[in-house]
N, C-alpha and C. Protein backbone atom coordinates (compact mmCIF):
# COMPACT_ATOMS: atom_id res chain seq x y z
N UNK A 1 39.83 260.31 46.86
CA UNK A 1 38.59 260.88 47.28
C UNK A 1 37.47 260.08 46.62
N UNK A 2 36.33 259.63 47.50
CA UNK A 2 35.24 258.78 46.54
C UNK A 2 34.42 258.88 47.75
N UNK A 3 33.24 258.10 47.37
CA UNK A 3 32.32 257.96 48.28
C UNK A 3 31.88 256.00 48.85
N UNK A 4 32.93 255.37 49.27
CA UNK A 4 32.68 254.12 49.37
C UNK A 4 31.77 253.14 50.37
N UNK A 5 31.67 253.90 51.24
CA UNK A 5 30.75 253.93 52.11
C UNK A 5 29.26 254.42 52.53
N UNK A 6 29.02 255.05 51.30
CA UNK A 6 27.58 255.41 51.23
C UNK A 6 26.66 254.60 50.97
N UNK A 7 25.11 255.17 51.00
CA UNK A 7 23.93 253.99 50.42
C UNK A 7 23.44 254.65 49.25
N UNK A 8 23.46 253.42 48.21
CA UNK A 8 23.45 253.71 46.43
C UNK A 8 21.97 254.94 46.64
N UNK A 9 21.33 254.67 47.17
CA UNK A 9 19.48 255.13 47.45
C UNK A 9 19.84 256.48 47.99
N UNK A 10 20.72 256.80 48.98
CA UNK A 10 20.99 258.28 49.36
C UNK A 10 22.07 258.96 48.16
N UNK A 11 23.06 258.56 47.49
CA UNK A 11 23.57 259.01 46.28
C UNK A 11 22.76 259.30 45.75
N UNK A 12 21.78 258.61 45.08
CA UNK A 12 20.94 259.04 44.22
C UNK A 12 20.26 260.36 44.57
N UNK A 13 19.60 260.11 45.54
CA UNK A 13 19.11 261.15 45.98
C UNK A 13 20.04 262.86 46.10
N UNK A 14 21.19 262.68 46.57
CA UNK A 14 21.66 263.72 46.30
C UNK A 14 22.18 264.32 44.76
N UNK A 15 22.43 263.44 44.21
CA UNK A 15 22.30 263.77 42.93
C UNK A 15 21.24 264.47 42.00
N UNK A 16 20.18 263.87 42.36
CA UNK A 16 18.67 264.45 42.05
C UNK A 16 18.99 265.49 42.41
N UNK A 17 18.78 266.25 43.88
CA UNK A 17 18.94 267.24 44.41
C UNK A 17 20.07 268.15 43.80
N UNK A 18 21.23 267.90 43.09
CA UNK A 18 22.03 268.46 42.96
C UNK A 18 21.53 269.20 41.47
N UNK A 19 20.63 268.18 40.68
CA UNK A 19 20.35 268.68 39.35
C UNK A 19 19.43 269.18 38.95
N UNK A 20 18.52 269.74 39.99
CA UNK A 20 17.19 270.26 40.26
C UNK A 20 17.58 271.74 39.64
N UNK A 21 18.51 272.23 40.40
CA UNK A 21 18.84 273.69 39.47
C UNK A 21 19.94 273.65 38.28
N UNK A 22 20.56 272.84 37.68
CA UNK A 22 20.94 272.34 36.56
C UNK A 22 20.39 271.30 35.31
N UNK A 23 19.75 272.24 34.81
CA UNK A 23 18.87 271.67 33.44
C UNK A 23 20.22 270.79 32.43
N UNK A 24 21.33 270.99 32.73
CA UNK A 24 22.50 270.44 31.52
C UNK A 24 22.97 269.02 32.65
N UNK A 25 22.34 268.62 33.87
CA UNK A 25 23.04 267.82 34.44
C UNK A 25 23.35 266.50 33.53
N UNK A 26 24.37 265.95 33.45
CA UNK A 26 24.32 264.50 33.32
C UNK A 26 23.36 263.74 33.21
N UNK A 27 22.75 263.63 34.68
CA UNK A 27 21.73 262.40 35.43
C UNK A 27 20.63 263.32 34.42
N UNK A 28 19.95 264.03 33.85
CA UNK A 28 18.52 263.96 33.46
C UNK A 28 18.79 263.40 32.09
N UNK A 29 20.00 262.78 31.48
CA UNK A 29 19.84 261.98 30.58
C UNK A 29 19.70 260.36 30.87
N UNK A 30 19.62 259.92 32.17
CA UNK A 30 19.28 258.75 32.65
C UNK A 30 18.04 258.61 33.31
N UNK A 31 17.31 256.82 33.54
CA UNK A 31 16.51 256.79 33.90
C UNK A 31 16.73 256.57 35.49
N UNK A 32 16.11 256.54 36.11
CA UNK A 32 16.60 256.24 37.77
C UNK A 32 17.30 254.83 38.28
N UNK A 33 17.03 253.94 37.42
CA UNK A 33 17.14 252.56 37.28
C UNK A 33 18.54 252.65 37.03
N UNK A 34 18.93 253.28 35.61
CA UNK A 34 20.42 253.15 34.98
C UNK A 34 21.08 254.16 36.00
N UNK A 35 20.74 255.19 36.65
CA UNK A 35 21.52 255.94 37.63
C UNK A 35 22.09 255.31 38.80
N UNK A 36 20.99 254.24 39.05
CA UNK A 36 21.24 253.46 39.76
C UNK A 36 22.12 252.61 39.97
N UNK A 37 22.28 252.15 38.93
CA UNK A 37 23.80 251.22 38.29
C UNK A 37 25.18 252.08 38.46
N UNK A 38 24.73 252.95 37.65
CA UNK A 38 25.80 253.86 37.86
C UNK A 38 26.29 254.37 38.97
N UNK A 39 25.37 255.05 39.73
CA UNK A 39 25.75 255.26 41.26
C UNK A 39 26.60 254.07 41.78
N UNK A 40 26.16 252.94 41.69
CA UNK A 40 26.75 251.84 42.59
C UNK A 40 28.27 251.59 41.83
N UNK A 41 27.94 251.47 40.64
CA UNK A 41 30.01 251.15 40.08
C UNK A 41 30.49 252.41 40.45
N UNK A 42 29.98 253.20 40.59
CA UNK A 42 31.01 254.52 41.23
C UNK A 42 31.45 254.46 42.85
N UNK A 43 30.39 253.64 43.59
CA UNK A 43 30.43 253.34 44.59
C UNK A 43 31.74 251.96 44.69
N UNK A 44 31.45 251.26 43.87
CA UNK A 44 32.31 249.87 44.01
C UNK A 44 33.92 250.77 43.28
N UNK A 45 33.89 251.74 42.57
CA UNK A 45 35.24 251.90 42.49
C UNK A 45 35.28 252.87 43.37
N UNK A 46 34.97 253.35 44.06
CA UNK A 46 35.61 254.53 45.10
C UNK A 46 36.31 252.79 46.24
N UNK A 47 35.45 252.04 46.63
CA UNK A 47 35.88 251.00 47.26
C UNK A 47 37.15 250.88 46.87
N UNK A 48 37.84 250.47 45.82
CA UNK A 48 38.94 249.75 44.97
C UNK A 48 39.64 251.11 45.11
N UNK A 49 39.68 252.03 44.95
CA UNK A 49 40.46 253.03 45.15
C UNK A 49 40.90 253.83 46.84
N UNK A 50 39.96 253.23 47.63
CA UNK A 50 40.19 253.28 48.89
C UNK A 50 41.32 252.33 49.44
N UNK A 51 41.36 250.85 48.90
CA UNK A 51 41.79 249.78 48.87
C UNK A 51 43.44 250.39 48.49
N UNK A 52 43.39 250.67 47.48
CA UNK A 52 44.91 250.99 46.99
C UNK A 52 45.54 252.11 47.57
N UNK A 53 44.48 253.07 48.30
CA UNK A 53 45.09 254.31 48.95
C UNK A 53 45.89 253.34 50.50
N UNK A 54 44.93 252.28 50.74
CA UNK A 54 45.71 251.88 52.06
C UNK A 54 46.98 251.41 51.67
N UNK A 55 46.98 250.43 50.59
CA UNK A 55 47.94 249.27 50.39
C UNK A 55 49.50 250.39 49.95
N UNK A 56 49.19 251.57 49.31
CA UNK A 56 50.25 252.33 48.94
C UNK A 56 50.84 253.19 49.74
N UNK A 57 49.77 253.64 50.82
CA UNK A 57 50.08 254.66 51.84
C UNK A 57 49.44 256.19 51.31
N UNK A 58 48.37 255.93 50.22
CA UNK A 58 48.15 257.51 49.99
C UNK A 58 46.93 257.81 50.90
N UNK A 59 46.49 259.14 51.33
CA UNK A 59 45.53 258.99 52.20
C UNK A 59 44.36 259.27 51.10
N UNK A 60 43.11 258.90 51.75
CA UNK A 60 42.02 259.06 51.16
C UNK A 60 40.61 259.41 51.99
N UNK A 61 40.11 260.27 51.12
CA UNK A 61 38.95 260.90 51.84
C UNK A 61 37.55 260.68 51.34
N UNK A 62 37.12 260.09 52.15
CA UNK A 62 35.78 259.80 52.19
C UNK A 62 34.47 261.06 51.80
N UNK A 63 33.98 261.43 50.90
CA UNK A 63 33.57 262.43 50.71
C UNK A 63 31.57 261.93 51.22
N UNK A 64 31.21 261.42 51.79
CA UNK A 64 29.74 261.09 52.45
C UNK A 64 29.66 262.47 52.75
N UNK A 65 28.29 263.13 52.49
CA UNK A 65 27.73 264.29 52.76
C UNK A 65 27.00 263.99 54.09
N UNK A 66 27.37 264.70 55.58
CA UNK A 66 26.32 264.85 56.79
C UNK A 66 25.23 265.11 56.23
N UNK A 67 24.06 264.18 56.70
CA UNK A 67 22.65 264.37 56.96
C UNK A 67 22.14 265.79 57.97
């Protein structure tokens, strides 16, 4: 399960959104810049883990939130 196919700029954004009513989130100890980073290696390993779900036969789910 990952999100490998998303855009780093809409992650973010839902993340924000997610921590708007969570004062203990994670992300309000980062700046948007370093979230940014972060978002994307989470992005590049959901990739690599998509990769190995094919090559092994496990299935994998794309977790992109509908607009």
């Amino acid at each position: 399960m990952g999100y490998p196919n998303t855009d780093p700029e809409r992650k973010l954004h839902e993340i924000h959104k997610a921590a708007l009513d969570d004062s203990c989130c994670w992300s309000h100890q980062m700046e948007d810049l370093e979230l940014l980073r972060t978002v994307q290696s989470f992005i590049s390993l959901s990739q690599v883990i998509e990769r190995d779900c094919v090559r092994y036969g496990f299935p994998f789910f794309d977790r992109v939130v509908a607009k």
